[in-house]
C-alpha atoms as a PDB file:
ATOM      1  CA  UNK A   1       0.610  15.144 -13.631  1.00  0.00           C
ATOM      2  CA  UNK A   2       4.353  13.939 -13.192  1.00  0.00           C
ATOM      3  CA  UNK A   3       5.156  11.316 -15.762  1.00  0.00           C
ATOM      4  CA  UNK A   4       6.278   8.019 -14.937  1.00  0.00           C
ATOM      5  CA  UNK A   5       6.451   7.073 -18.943  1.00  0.00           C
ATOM      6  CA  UNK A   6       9.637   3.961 -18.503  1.00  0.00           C
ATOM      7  CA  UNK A   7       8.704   3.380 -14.445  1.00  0.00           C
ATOM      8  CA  UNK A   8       7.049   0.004 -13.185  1.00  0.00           C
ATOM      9  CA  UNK A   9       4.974   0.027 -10.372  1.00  0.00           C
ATOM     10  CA  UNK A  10       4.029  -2.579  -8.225  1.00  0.00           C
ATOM     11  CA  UNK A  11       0.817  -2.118  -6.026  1.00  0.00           C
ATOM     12  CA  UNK A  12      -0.360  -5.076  -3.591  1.00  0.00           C
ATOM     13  CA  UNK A  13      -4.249  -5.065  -2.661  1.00  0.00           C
ATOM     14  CA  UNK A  14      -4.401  -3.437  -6.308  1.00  0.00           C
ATOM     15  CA  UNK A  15      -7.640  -4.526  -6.957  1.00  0.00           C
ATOM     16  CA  UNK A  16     -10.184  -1.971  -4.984  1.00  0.00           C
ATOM     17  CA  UNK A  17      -9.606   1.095  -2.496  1.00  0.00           C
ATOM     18  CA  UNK A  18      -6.852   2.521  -2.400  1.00  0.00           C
ATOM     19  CA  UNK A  19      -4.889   0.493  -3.964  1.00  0.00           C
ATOM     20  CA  UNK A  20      -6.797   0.555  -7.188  1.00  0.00           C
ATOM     21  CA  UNK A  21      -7.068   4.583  -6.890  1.00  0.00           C
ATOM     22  CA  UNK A  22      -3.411   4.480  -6.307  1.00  0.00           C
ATOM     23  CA  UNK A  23      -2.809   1.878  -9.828  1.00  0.00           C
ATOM     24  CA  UNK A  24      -4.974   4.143 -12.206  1.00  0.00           C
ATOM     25  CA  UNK A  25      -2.844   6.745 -11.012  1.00  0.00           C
ATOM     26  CA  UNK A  26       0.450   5.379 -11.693  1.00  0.00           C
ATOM     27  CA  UNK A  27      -1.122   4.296 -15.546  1.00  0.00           C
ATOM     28  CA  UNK A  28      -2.610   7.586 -16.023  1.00  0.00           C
ATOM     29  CA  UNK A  29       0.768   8.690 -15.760  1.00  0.00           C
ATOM     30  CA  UNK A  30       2.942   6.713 -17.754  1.00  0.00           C
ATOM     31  CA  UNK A  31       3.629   3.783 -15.617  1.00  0.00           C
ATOM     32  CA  UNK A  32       3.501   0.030 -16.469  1.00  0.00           C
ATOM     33  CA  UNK A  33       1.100  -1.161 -13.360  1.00  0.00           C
ATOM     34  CA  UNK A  34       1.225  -4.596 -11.777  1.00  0.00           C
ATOM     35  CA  UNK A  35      -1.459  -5.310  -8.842  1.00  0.00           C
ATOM     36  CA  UNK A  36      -1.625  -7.999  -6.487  1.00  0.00           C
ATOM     37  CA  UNK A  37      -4.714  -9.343  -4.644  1.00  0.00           C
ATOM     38  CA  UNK A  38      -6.542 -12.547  -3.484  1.00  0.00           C
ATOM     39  CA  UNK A  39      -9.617 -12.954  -5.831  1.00  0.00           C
ATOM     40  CA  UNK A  40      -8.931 -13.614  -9.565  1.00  0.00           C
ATOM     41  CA  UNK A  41     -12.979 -11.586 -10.340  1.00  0.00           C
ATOM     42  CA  UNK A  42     -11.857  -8.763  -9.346  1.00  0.00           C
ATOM     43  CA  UNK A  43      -8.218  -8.689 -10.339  1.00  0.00           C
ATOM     44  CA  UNK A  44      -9.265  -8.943 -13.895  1.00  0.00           C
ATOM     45  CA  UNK A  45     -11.896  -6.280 -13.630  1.00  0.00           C
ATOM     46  CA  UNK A  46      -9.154  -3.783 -12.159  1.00  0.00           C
ATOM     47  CA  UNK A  47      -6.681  -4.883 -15.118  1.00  0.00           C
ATOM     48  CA  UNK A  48      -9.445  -4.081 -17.445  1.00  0.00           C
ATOM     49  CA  UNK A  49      -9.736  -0.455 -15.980  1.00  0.00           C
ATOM     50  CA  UNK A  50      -5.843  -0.216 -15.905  1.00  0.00           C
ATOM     51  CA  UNK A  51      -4.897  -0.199 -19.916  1.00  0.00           C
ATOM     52  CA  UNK A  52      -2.845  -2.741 -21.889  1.00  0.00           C
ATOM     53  CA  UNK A  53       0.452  -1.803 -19.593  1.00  0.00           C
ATOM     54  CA  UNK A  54      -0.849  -3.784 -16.518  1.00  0.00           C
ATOM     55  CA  UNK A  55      -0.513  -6.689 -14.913  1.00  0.00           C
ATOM     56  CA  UNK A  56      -2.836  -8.663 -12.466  1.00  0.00           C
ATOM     57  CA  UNK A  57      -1.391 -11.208 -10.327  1.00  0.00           C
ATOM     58  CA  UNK A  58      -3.125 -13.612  -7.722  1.00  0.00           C
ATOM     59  CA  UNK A  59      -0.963 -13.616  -4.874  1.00  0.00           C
ATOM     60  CA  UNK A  60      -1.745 -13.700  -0.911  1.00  0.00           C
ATOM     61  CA  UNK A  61       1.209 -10.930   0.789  1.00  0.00           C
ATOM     62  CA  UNK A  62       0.923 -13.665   3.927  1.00  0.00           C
ATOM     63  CA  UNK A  63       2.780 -16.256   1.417  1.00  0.00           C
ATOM     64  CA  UNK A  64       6.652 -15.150   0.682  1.00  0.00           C
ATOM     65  CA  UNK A  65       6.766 -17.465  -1.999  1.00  0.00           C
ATOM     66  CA  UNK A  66       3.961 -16.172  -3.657  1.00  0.00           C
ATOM     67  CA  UNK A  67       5.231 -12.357  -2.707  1.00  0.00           C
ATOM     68  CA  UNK A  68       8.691 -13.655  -4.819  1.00  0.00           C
ATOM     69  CA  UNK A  69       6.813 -15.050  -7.192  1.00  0.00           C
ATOM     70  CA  UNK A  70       5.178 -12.158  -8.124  1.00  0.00           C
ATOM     71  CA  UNK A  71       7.650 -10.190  -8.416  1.00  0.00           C
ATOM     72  CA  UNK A  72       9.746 -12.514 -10.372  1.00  0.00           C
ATOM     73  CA  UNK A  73       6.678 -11.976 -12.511  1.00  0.00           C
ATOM     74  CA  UNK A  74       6.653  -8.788 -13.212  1.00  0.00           C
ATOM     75  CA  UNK A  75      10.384  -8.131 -13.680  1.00  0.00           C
ATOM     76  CA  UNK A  76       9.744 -10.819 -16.442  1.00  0.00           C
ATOM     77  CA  UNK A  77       7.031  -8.902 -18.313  1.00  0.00           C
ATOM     78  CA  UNK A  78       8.432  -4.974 -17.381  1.00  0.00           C
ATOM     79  CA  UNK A  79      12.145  -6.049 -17.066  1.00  0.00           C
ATOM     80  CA  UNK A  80      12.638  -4.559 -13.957  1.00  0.00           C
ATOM     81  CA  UNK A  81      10.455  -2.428 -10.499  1.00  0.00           C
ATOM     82  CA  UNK A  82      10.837   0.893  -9.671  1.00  0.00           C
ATOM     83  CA  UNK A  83       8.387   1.688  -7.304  1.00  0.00           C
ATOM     84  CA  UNK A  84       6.628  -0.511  -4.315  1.00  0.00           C
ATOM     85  CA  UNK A  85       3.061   0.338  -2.844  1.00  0.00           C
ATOM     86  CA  UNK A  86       2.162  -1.810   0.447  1.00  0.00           C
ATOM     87  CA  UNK A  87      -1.030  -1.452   0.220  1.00  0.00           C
ATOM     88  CA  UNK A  88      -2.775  -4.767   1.420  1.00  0.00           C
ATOM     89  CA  UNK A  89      -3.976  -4.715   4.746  1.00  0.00           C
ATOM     90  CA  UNK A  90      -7.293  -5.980   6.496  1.00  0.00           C
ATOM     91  CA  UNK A  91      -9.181  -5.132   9.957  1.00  0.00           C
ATOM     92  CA  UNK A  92     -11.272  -7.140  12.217  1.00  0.00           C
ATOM     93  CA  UNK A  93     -12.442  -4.984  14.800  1.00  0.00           C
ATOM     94  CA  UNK A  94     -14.036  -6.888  18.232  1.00  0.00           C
ATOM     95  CA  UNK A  95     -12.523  -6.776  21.859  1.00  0.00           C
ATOM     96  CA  UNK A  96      -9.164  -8.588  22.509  1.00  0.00           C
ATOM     97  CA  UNK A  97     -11.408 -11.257  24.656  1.00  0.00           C
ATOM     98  CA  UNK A  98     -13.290 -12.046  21.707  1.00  0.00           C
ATOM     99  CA  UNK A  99     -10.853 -11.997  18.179  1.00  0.00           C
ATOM    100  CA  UNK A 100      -9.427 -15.477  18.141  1.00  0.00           C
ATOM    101  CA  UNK A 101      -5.925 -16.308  17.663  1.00  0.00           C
ATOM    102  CA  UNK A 102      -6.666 -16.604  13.663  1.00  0.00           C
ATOM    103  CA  UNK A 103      -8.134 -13.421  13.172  1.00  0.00           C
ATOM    104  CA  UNK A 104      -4.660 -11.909  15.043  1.00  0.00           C
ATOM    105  CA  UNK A 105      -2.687 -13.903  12.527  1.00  0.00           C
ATOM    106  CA  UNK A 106      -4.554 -12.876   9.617  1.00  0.00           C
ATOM    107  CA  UNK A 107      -4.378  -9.334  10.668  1.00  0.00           C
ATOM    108  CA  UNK A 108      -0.585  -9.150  11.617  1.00  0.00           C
ATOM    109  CA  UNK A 109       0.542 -11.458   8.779  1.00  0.00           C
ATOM    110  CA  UNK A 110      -1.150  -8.990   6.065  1.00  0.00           C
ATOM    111  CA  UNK A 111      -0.588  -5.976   7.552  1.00  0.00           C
ATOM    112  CA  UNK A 112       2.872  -6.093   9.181  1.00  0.00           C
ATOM    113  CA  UNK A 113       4.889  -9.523   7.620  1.00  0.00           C
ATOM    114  CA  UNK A 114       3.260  -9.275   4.562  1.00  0.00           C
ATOM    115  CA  UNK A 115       4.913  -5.772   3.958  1.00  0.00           C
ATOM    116  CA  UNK A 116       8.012  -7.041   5.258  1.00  0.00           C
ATOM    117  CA  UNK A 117       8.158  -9.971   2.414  1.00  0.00           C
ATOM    118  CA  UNK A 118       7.133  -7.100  -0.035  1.00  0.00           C
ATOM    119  CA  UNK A 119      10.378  -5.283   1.177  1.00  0.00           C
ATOM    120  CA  UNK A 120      12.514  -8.263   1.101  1.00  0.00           C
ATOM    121  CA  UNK A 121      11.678  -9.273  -2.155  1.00  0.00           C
ATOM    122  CA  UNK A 122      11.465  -5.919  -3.981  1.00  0.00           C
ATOM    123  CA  UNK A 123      14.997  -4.912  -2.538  1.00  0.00           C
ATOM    124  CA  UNK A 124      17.354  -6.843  -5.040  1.00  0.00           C
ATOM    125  CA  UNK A 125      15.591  -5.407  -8.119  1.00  0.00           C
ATOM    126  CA  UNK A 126      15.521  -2.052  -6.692  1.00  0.00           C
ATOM    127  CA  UNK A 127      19.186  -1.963  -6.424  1.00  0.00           C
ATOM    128  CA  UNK A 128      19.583  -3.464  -9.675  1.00  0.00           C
ATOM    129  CA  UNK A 129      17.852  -0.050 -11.140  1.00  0.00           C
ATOM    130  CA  UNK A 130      19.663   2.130  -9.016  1.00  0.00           C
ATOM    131  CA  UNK A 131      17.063   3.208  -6.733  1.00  0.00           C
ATOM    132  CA  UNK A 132      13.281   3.460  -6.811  1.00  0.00           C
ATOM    133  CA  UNK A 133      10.725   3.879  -3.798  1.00  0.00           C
ATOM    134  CA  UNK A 134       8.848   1.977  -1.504  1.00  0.00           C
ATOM    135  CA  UNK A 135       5.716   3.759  -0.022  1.00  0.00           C
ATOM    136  CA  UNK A 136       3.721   1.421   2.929  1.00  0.00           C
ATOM    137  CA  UNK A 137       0.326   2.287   3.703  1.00  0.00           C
ATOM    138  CA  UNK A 138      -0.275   2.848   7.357  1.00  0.00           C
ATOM    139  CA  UNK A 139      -3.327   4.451   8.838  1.00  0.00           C
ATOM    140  CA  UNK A 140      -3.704   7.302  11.564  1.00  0.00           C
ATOM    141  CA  UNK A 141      -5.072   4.479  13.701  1.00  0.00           C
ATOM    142  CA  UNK A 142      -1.158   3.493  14.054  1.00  0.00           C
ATOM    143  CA  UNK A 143      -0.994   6.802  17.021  1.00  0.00           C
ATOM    144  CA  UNK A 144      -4.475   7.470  17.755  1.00  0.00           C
ATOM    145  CA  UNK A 145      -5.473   4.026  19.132  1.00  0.00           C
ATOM    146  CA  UNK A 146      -9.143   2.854  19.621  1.00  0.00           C
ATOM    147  CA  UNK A 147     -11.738   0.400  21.137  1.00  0.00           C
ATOM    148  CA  UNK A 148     -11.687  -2.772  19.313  1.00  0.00           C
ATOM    149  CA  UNK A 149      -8.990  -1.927  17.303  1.00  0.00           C
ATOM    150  CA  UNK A 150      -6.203  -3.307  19.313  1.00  0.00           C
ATOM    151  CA  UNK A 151      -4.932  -5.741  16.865  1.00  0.00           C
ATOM    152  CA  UNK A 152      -5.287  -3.575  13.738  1.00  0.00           C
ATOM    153  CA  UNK A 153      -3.984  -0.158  15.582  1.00  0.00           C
ATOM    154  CA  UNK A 154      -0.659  -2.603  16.657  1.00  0.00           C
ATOM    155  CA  UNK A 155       0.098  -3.745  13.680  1.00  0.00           C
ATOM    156  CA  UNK A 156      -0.046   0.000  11.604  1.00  0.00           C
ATOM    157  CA  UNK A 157       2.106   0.608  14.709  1.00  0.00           C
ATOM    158  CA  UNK A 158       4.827  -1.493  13.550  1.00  0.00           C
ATOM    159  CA  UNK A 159       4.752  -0.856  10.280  1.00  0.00           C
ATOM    160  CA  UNK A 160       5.462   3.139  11.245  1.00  0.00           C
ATOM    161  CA  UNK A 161       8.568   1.867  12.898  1.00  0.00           C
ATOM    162  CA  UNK A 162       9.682  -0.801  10.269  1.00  0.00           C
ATOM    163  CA  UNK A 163       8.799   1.936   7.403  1.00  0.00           C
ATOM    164  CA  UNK A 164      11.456   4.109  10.084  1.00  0.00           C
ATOM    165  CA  UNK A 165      13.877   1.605  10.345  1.00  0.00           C
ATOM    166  CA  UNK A 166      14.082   0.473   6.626  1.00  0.00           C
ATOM    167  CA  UNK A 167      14.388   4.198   5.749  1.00  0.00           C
ATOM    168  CA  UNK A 168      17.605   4.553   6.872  1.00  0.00           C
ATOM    169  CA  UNK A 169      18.613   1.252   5.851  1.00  0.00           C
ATOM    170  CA  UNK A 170      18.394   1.944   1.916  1.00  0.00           C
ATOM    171  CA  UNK A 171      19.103   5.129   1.521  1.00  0.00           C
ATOM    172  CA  UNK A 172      22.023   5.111   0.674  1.00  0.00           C
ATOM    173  CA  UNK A 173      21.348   2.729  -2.169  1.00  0.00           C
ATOM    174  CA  UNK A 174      19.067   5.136  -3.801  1.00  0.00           C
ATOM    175  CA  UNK A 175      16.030   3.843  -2.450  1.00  0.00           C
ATOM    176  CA  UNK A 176      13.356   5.859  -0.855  1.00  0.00           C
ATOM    177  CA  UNK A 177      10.909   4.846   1.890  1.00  0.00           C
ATOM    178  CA  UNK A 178       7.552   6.861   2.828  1.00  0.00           C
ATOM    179  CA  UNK A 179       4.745   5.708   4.565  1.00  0.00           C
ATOM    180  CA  UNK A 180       1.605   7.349   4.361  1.00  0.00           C
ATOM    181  CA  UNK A 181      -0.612   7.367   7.367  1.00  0.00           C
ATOM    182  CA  UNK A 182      -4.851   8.051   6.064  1.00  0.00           C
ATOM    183  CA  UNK A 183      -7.900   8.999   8.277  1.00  0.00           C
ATOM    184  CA  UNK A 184     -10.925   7.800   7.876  1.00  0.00           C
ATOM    185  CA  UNK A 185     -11.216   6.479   4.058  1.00  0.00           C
ATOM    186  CA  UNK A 186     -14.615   5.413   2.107  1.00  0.00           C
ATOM    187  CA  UNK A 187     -13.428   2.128   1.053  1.00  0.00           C
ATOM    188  CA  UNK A 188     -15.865  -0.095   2.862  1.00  0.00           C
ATOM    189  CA  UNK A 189     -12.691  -1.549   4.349  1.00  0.00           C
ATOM    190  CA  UNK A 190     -12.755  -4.119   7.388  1.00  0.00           C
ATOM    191  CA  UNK A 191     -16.287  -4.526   6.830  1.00  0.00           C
ATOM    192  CA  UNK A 192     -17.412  -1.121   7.664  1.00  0.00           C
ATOM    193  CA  UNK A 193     -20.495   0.120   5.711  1.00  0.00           C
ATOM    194  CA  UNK A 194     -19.528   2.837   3.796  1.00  0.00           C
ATOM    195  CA  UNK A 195     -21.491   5.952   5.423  1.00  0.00           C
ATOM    196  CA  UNK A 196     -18.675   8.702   5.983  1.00  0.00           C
ATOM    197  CA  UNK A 197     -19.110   9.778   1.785  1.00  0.00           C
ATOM    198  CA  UNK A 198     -19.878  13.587   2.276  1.00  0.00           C
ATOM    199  CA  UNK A 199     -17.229  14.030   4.926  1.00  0.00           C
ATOM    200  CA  UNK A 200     -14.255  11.241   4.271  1.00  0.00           C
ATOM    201  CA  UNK A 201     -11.318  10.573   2.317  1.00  0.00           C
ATOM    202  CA  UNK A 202     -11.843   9.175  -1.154  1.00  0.00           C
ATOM    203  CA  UNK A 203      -8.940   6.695  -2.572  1.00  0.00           C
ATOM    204  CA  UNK A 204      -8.302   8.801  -5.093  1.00  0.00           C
ATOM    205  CA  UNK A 205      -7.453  11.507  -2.499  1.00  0.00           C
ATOM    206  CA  UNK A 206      -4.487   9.131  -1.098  1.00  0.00           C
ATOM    207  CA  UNK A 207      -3.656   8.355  -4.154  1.00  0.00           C
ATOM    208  CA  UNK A 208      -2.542  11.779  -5.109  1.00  0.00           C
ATOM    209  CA  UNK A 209      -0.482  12.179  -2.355  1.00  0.00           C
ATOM    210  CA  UNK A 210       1.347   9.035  -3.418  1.00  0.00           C
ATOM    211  CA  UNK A 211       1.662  10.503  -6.962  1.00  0.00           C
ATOM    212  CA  UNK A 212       3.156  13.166  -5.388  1.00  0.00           C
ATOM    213  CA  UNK A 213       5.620  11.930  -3.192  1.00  0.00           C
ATOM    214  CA  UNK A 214       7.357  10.295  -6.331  1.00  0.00           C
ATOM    215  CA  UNK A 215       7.665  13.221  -7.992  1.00  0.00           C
ATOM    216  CA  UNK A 216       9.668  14.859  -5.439  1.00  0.00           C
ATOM    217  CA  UNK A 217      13.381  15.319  -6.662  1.00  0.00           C
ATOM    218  CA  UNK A 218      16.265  12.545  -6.158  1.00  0.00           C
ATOM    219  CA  UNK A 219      17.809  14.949  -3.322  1.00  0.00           C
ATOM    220  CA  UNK A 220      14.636  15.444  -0.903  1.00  0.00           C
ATOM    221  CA  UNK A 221      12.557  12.343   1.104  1.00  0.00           C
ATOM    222  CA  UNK A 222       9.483  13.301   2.535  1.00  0.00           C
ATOM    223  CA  UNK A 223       9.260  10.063   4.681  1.00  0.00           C
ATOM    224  CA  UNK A 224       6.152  10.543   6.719  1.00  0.00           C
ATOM    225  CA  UNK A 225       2.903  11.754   5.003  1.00  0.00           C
ATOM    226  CA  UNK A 226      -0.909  12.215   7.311  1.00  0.00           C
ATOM    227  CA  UNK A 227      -3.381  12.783   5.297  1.00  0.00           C
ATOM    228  CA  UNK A 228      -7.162  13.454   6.888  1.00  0.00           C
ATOM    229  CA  UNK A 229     -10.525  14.396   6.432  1.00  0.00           C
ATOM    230  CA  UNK A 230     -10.821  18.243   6.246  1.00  0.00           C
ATOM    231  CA  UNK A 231     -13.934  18.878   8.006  1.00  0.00           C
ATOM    232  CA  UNK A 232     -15.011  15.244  10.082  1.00  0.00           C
ATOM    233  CA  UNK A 233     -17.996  15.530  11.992  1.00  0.00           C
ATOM    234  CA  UNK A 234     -17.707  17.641  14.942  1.00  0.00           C
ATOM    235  CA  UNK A 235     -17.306  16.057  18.285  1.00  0.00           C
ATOM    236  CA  UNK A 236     -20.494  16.579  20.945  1.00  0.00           C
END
């Protein structure tokens, strides 16, 4: 396992999924951990998991004050971030005739602005340690759009493209940006019972390929990253 012994990691929706996979990870390694997420219960219970080098913050990614805020936080307690996980995101999945206007908020405010304040925010303390990475959680549902998923599938759309766009705006700073797009996972997440365990994606699975982006060296940037079930059901 690369060692991130000295490196401060910052992982929003820290607190189950991925996102938690993805913060054991980074500890198991060496890092000092900070998570976001929206419910205090189960913040503290992923804290608890995480070691005495973590951090769990309430703070909703729709809020920029309380995205600045948290990171103000952490550089307070670590002294600095090195590397950014986007990981908060939700789905609601009904027709476009049906979602109302506040589900489409909710869904493009996490998934798409909320990584966007993320970005903004993280970017000054970035530069002031010379570099680090930010790594956005997409989803394969970004190109391979789907019934009732029009809102969801639109905004991991986006995010591709900002992810694209902000790539080549840092890099030059010493910042690198990935985004890594998952198939089907067994989170639970949107709602979804979780019924896909012998064939899916586990977090932990993601999570490795996170790991592993870091750890390639200063000169390379593998920006783009699908990662999918090996053997989903087969199609009728």
């Amino acid at each position: 396992m690369t060692s991130l012994s000295g490196k401060v990691a910052f992982v929003t929706g820290g607190s189950r999924g991925i996102g938690l996979a993805t913060a054991k990870a980074f500890a198991a390694s060496g890092a000092a951990v900070a998570i976001t997420g929206t419910e205090q219960g189960r913040i503290d219970s992923a804290v608890a998991t995480l070691g005495k080098n973590a951090l769990g913050i309430r703070a909703d990614v729709r809020q920029y004050a309380e995205v600045d805020g948290a990171f103000a936080r952490v550089v307070s307690t670590f002294g600095g971030v090195d590397i950014v996980i986007n990981n908060a995101g939700v789905g609601v999945f009904r027709p476009v005739s049906e979602m109302t206007v506040e589900e489409w908020h909710q869904i493009i405010d996490t998934n798409l602005s909320g990584v966007f304040y993320c970005c903004h925010a993280a970017l000054p303390h970035l530069k002031a340690r010379g570099g680090g990475w930010i790594i956005n959680i997409s989803s394969l549902a970004s190109k391979n759009a789907f019934v009732n998923g029009a809102a969801y599938c639109a905004s991991k759309s986006a995010l591709n493209a900002f992810s694209e766009a902000l790539m080549q705006e840092v890099r030059y700073d010493g910042i690198r940006v990935a985004y890594v797009l998952p198939g089907s996972v067994n989170t639970g997440f949107g709602g979804l019972s979780n019924t896909k365990s012998e064939w899916a994606l586990m977090p932990d699975d993601v999570a490795e390929v996170i790991v592993d982006l870091i750890a390639h060296p200063a000169r390379s940037l593998p920006s783009r990253v699908e990662i999918r079930p090996a053997q989903p059901p087969r199609k009728a």
